[in-house]
N, C-alpha and C. Protein backbone atom coordinates (compact mmCIF):
# COMPACT_ATOMS: atom_id res chain seq x y z
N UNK A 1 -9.58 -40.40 -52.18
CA UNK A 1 -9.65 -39.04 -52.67
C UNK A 1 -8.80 -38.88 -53.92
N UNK A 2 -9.35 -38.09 -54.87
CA UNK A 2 -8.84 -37.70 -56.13
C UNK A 2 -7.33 -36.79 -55.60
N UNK A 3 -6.44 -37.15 -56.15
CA UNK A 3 -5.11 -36.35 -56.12
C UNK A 3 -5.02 -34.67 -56.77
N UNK A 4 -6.28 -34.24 -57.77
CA UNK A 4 -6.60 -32.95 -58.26
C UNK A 4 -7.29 -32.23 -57.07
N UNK A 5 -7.74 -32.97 -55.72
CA UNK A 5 -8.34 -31.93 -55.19
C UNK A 5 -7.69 -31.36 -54.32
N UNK A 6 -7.62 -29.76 -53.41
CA UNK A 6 -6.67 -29.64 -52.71
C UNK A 6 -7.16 -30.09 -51.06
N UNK A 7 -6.05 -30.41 -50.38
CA UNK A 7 -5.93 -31.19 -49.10
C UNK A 7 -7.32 -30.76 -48.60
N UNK A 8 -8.00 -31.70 -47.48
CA UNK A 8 -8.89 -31.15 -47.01
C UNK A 8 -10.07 -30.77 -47.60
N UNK A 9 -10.12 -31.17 -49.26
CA UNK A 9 -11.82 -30.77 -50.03
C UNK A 9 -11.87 -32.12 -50.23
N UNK A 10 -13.29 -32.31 -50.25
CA UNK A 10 -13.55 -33.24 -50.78
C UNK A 10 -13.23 -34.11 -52.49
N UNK A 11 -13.22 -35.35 -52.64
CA UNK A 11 -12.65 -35.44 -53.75
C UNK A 11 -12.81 -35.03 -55.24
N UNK A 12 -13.59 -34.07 -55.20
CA UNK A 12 -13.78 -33.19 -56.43
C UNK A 12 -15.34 -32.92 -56.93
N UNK A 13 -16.21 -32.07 -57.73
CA UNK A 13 -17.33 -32.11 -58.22
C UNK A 13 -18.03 -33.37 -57.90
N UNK A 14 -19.06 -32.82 -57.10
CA UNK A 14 -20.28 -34.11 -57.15
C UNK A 14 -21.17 -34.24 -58.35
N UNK A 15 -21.51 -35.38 -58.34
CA UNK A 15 -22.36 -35.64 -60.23
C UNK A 15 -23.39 -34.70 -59.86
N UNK A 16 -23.47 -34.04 -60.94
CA UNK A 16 -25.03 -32.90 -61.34
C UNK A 16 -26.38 -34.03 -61.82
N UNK A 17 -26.27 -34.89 -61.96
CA UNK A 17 -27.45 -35.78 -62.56
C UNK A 17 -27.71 -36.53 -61.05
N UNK A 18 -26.94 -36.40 -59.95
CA UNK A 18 -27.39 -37.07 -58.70
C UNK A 18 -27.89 -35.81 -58.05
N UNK A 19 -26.90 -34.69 -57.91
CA UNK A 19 -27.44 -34.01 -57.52
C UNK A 19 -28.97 -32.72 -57.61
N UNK A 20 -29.50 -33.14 -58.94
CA UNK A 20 -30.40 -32.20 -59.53
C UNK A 20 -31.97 -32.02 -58.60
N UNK A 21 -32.30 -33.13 -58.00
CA UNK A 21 -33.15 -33.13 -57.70
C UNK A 21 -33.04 -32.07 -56.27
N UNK A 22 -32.25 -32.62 -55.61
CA UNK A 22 -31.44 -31.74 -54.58
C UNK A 22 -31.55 -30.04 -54.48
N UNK A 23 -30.79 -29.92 -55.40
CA UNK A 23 -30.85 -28.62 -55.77
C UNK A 23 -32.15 -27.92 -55.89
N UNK A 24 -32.85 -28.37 -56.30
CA UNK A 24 -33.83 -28.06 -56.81
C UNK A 24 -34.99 -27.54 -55.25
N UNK A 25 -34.95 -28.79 -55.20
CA UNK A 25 -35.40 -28.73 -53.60
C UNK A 25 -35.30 -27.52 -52.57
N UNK A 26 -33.78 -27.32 -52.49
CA UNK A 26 -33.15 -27.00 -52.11
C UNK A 26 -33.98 -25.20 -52.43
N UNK A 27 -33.59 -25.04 -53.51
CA UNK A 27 -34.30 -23.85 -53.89
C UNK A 27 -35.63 -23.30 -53.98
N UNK A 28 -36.56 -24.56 -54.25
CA UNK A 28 -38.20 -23.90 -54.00
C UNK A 28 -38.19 -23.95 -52.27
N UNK A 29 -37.45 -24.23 -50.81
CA UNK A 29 -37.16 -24.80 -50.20
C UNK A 29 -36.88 -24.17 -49.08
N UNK A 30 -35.56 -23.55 -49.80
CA UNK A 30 -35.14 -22.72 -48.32
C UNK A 30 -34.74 -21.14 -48.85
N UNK A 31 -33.50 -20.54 -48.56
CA UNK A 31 -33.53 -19.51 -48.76
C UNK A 31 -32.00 -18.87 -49.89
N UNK A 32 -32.22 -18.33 -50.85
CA UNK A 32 -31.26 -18.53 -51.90
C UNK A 32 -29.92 -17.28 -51.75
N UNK A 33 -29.21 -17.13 -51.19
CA UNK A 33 -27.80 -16.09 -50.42
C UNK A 33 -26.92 -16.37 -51.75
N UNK A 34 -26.47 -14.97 -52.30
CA UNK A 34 -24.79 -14.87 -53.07
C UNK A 34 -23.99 -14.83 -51.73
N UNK A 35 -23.05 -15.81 -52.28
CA UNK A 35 -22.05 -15.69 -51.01
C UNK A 35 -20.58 -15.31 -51.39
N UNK A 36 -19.71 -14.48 -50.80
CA UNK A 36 -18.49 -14.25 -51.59
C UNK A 36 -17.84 -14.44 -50.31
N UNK A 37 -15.97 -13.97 -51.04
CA UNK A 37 -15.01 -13.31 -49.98
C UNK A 37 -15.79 -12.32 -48.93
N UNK A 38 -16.41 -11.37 -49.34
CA UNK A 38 -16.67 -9.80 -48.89
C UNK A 38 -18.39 -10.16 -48.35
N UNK A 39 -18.78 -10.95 -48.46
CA UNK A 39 -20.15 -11.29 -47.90
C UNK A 39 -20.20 -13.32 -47.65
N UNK A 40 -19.28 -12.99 -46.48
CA UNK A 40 -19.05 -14.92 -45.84
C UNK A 40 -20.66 -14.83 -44.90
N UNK A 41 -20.72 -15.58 -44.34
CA UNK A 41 -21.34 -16.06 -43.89
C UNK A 41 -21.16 -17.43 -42.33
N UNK A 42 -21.54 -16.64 -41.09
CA UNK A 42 -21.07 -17.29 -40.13
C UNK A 42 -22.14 -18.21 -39.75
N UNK A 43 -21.45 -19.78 -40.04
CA UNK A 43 -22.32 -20.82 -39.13
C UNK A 43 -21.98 -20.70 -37.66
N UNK A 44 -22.90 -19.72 -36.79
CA UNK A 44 -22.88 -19.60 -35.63
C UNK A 44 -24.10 -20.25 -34.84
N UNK A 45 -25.15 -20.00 -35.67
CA UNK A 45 -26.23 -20.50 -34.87
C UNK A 45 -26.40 -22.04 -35.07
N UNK A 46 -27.03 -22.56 -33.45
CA UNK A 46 -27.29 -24.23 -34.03
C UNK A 46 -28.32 -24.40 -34.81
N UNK A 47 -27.75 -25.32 -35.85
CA UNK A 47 -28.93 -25.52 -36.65
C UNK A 47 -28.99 -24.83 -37.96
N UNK A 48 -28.07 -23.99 -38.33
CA UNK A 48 -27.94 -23.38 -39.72
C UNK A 48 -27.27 -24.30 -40.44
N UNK A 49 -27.99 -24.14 -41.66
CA UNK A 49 -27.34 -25.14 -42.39
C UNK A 49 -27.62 -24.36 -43.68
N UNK A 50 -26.44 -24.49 -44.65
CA UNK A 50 -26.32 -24.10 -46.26
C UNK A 50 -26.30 -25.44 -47.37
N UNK A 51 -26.30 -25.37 -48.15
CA UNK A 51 -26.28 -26.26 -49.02
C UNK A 51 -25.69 -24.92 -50.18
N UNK A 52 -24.18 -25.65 -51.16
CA UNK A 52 -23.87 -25.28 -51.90
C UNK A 52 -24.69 -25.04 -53.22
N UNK A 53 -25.23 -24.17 -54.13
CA UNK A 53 -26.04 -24.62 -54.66
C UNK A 53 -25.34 -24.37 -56.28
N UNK A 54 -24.12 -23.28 -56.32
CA UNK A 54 -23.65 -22.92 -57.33
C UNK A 54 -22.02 -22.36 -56.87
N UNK A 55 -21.18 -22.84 -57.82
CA UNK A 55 -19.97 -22.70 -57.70
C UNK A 55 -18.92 -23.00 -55.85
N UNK A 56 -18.27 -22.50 -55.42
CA UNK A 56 -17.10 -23.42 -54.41
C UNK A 56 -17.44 -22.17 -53.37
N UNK A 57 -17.32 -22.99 -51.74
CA UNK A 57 -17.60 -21.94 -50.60
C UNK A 57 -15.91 -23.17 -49.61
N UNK A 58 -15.36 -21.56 -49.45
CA UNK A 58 -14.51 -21.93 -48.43
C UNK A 58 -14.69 -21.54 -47.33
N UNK A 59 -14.36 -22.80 -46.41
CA UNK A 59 -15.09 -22.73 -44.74
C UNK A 59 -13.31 -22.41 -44.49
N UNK A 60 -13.68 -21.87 -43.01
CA UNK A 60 -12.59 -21.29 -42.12
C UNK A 60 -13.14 -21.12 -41.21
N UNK A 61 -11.76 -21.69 -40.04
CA UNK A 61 -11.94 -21.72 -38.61
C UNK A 61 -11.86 -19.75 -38.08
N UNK A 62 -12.62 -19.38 -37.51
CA UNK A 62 -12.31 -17.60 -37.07
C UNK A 62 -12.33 -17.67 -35.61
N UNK A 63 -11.33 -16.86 -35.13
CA UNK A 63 -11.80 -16.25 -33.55
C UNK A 63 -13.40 -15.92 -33.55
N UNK A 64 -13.72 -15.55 -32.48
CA UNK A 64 -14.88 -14.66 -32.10
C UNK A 64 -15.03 -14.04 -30.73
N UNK A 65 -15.61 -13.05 -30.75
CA UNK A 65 -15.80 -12.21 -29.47
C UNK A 65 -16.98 -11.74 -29.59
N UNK A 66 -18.04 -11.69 -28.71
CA UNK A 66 -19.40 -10.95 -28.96
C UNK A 66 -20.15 -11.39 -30.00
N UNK A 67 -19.76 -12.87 -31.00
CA UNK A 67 -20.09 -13.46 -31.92
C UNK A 67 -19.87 -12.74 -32.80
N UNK A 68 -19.15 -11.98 -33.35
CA UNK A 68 -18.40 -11.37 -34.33
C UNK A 68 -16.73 -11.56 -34.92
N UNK A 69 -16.26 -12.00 -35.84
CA UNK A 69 -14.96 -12.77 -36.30
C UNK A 69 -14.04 -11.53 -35.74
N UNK A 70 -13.15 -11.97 -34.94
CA UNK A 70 -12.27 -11.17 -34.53
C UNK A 70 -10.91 -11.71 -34.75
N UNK A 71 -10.46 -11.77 -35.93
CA UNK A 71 -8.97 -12.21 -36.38
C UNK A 71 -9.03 -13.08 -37.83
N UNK A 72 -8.01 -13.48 -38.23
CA UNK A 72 -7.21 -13.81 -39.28
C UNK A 72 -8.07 -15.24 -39.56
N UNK A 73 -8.51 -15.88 -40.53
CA UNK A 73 -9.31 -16.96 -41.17
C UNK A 73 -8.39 -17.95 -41.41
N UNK A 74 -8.58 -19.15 -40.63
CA UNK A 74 -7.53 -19.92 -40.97
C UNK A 74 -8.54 -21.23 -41.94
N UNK A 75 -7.80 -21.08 -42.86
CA UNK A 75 -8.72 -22.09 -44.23
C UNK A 75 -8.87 -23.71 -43.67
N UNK A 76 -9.71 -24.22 -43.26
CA UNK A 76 -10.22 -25.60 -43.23
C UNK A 76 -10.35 -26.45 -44.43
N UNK A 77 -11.36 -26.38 -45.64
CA UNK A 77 -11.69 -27.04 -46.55
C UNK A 77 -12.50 -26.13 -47.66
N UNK A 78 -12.15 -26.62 -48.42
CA UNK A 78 -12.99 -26.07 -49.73
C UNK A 78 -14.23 -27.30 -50.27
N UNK A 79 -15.45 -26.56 -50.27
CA UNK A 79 -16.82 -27.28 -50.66
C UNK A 79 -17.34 -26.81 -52.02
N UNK A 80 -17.61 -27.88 -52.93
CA UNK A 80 -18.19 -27.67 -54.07
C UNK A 80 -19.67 -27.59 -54.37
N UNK A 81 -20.15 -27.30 -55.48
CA UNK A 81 -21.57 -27.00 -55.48
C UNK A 81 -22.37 -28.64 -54.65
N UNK A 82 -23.24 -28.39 -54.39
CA UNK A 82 -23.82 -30.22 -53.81
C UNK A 82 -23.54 -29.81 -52.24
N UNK A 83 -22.69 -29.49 -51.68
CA UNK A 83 -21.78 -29.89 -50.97
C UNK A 83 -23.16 -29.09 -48.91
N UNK A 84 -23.40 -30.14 -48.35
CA UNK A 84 -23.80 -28.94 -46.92
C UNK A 84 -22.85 -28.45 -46.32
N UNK A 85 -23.34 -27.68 -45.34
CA UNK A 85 -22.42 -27.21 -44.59
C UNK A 85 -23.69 -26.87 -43.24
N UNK A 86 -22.92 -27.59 -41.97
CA UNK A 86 -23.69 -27.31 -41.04
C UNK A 86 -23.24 -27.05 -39.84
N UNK A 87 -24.11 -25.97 -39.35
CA UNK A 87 -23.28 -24.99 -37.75
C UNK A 87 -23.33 -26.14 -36.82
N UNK A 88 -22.50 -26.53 -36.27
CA UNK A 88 -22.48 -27.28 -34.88
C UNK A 88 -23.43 -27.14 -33.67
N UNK A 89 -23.94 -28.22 -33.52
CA UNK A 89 -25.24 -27.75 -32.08
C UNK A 89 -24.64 -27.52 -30.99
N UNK A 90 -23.60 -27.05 -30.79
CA UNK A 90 -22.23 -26.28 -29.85
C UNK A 90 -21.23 -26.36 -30.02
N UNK A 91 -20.97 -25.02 -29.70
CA UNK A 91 -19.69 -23.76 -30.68
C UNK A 91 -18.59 -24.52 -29.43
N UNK A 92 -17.34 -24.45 -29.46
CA UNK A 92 -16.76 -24.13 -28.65
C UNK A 92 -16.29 -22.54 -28.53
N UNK A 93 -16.50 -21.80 -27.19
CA UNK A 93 -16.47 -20.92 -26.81
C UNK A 93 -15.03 -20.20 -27.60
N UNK A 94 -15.28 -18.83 -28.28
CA UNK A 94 -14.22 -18.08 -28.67
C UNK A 94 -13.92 -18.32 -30.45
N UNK A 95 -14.50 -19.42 -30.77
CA UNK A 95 -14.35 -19.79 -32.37
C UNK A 95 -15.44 -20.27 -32.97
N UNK A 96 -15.71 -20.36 -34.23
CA UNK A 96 -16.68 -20.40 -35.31
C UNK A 96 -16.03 -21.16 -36.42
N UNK A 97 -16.98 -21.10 -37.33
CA UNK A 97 -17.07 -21.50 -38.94
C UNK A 97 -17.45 -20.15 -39.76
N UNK A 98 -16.54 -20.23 -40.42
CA UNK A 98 -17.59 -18.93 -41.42
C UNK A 98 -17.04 -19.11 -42.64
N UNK A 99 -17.98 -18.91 -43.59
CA UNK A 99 -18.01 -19.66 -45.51
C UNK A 99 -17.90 -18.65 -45.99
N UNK A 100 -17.20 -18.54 -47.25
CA UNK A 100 -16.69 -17.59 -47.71
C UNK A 100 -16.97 -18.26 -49.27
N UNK A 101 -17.75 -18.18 -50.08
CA UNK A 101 -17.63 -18.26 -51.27
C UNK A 101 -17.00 -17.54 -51.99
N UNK A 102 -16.82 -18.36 -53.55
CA UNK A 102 -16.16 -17.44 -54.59
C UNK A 102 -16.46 -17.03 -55.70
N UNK A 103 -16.52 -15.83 -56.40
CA UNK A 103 -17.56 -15.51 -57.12
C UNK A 103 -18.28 -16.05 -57.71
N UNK A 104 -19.72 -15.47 -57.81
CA UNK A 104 -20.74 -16.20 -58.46
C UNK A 104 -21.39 -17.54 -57.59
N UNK A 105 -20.83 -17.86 -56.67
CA UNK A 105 -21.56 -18.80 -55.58
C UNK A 105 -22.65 -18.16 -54.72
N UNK A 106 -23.44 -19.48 -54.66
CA UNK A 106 -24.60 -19.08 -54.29
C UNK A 106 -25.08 -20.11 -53.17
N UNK A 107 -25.66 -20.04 -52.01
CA UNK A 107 -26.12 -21.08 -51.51
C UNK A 107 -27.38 -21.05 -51.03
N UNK A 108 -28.13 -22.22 -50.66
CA UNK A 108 -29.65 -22.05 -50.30
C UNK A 108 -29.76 -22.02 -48.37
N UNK A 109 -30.06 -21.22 -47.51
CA UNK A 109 -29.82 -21.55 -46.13
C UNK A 109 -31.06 -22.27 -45.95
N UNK A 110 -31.17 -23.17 -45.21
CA UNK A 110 -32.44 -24.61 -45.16
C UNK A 110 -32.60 -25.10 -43.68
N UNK A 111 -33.92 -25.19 -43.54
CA UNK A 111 -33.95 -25.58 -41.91
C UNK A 111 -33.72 -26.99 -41.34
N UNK A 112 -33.49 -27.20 -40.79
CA UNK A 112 -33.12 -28.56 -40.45
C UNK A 112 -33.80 -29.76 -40.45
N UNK A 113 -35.56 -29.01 -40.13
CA UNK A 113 -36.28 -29.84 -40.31
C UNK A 113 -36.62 -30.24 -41.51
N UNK A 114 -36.12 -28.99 -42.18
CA UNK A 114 -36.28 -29.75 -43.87
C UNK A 114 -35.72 -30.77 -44.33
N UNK A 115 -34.44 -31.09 -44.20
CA UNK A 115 -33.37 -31.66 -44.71
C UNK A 115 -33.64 -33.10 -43.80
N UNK A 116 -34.32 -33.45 -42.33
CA UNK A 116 -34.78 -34.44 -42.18
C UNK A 116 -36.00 -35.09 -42.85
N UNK A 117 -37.18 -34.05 -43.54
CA UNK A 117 -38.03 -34.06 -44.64
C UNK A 117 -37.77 -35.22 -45.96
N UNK A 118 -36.30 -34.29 -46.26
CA UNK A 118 -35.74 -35.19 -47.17
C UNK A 118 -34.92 -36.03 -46.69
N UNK A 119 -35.02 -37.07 -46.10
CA UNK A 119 -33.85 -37.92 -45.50
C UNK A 119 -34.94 -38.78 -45.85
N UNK A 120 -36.36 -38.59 -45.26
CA UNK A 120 -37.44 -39.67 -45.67
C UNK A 120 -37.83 -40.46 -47.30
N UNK A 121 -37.57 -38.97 -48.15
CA UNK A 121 -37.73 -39.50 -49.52
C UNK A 121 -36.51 -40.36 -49.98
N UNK A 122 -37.37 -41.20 -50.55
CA UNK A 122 -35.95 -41.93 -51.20
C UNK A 122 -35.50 -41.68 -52.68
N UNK A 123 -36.18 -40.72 -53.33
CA UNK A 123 -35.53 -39.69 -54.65
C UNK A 123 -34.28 -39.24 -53.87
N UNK A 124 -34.18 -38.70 -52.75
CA UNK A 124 -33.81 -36.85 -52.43
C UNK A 124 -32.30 -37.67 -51.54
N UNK A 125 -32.79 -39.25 -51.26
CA UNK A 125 -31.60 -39.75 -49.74
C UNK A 125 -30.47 -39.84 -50.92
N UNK A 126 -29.87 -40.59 -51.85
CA UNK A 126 -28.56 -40.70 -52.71
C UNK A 126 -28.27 -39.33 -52.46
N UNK A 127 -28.89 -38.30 -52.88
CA UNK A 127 -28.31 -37.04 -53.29
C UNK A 127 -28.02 -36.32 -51.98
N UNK A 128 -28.43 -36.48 -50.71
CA UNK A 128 -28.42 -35.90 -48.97
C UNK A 128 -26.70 -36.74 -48.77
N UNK A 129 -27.02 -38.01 -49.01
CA UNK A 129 -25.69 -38.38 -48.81
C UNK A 129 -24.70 -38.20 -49.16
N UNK A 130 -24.87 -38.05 -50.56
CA UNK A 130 -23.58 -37.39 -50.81
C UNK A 130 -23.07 -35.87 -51.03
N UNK A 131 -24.12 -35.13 -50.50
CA UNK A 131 -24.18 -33.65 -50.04
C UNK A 131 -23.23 -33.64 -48.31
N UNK A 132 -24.03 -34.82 -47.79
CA UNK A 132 -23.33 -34.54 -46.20
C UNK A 132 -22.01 -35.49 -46.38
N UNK A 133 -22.03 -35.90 -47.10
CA UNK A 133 -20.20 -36.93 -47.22
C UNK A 133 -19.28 -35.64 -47.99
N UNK A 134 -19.04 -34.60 -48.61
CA UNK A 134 -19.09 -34.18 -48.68
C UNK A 134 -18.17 -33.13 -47.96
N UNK A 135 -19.48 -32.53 -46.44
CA UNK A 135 -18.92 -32.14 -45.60
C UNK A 135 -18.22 -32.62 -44.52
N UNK A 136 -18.24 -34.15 -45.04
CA UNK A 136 -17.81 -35.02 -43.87
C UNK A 136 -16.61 -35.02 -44.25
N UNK A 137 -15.94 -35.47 -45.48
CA UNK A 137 -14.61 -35.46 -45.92
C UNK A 137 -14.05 -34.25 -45.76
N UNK A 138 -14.60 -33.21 -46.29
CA UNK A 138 -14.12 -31.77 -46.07
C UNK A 138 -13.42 -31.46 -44.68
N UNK A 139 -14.15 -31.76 -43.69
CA UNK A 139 -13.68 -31.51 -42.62
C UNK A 139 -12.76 -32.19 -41.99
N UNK A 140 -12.93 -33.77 -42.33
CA UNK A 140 -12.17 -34.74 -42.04
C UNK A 140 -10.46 -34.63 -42.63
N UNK A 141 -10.88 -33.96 -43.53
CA UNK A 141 -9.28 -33.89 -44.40
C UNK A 141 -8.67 -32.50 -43.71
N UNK A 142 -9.42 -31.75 -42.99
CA UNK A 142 -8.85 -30.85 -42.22
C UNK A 142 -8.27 -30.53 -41.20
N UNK A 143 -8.80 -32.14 -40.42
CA UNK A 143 -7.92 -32.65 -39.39
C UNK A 143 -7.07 -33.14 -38.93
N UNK A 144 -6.86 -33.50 -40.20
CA UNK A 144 -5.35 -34.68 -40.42
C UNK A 144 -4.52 -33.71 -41.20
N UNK A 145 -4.43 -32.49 -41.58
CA UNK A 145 -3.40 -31.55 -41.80
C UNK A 145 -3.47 -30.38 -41.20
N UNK A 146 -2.17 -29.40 -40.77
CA UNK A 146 -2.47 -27.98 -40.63
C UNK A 146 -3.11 -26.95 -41.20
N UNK A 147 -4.00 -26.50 -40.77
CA UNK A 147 -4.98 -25.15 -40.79
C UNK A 147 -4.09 -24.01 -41.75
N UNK A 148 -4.34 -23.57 -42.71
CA UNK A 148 -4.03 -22.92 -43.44
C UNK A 148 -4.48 -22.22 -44.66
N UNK A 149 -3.76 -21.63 -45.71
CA UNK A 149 -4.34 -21.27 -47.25
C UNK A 149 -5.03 -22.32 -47.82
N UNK A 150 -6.04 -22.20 -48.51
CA UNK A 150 -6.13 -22.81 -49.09
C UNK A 150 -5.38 -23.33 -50.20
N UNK A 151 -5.00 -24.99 -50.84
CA UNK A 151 -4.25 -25.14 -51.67
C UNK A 151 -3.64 -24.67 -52.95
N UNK A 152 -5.11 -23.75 -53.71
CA UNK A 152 -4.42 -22.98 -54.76
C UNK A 152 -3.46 -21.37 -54.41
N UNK A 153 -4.05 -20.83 -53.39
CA UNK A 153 -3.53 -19.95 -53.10
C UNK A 153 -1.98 -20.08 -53.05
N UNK A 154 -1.67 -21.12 -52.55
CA UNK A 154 0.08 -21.46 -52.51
C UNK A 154 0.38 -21.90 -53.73
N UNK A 155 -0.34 -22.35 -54.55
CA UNK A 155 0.13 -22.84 -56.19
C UNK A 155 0.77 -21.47 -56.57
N UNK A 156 -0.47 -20.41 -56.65
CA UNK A 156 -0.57 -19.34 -57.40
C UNK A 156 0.80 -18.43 -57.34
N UNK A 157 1.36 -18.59 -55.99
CA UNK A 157 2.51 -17.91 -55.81
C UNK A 157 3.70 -18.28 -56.66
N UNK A 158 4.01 -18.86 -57.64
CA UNK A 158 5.25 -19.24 -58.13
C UNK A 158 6.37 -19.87 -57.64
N UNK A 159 7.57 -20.74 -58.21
CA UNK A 159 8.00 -21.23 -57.67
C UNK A 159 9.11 -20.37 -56.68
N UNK A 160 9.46 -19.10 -56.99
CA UNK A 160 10.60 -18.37 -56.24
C UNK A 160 9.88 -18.21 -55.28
N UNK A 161 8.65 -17.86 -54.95
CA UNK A 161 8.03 -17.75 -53.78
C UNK A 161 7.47 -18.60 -53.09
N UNK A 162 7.34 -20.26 -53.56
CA UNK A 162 7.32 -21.53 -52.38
C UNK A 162 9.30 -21.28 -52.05
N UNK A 163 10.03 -21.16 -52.66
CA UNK A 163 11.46 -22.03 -52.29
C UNK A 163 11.78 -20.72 -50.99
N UNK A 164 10.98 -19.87 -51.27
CA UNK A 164 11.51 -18.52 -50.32
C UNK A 164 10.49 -18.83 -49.24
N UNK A 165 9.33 -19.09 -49.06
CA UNK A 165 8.72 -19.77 -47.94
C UNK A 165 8.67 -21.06 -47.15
């Protein structure tokens, strides 16, 4: 992993010349969502799946009750454009995933059977793989540290306010 990315993202921008075809796909394909802070998006159901299609979506672990986020977002990983993201084919009871892009992000939601569609082509497999490596590192780097802000958020604070935290 690149040392510019923060803990837990993957190691930085995936190539746009691997990923183009992808995208593309992706968009005559499935279904095209702005995603922000103020309009996240919960991978609750099995089988939802996003694909980043424009600018960075931060995933976070949430409570839930009644399948609705009931508490404080604890930051997992940050995903770049390229990047999937897919709901678990079982939740553990009481918690979720839910993506939170940042402005101007956009993602395509895609059925599953699609994305096995493209697993067959061999244009579309380089660019699947490194869409789902991706979310594989993302998550993976989230396990091997504590659940928290995301990394710029603690930059942003200045230094009197890391030495005071």
């Amino acid at each position: 992993m690149s040392t510019s990315a923060p803990p837990g993202s993957p190691s930085g921008p995936l190539p746009a010349a691997l990923l183009a075809p992808l995208l593309a796909a992706a968009r005559a394909g499935g279904t095209v969502r702005a995603i922000a802070g103020n309009t996240p998006l919960l991978l609750a159901e099995p089988g939802r799946t996003l694909l980043v299609l424009e600018g960075m979506v931060e995933l976070f672990l949430v409570p839930l009750e009644e399948s609705r986020v009931a508490g404080a977002r604890q930051h997992l990983c940050s995903l770049p454009a390229g990047a999937l993201l897919l709901a678990p084919e079982a939740a553990a009871e009481g918690v979720g995933l839910l993506a939170a892009g940042h402005v101007g992000s956009r993602v395509a939601e895609l059925d599953r059977a699609l994305l096995e569609g493209w697993a067959a082509q061999a244009a579309l497999r380089p660019a699947l793989a490194a869409a789902l490596e991706a979310w594989v590192e993302g998550l993976g780097g989230a396990m091997v540290r504590p659940a928290g802000p995301p990394a710029k958020a603690h930059a942003r604070q200045g230094p009197a306010a890391r030495r005071a935290g």
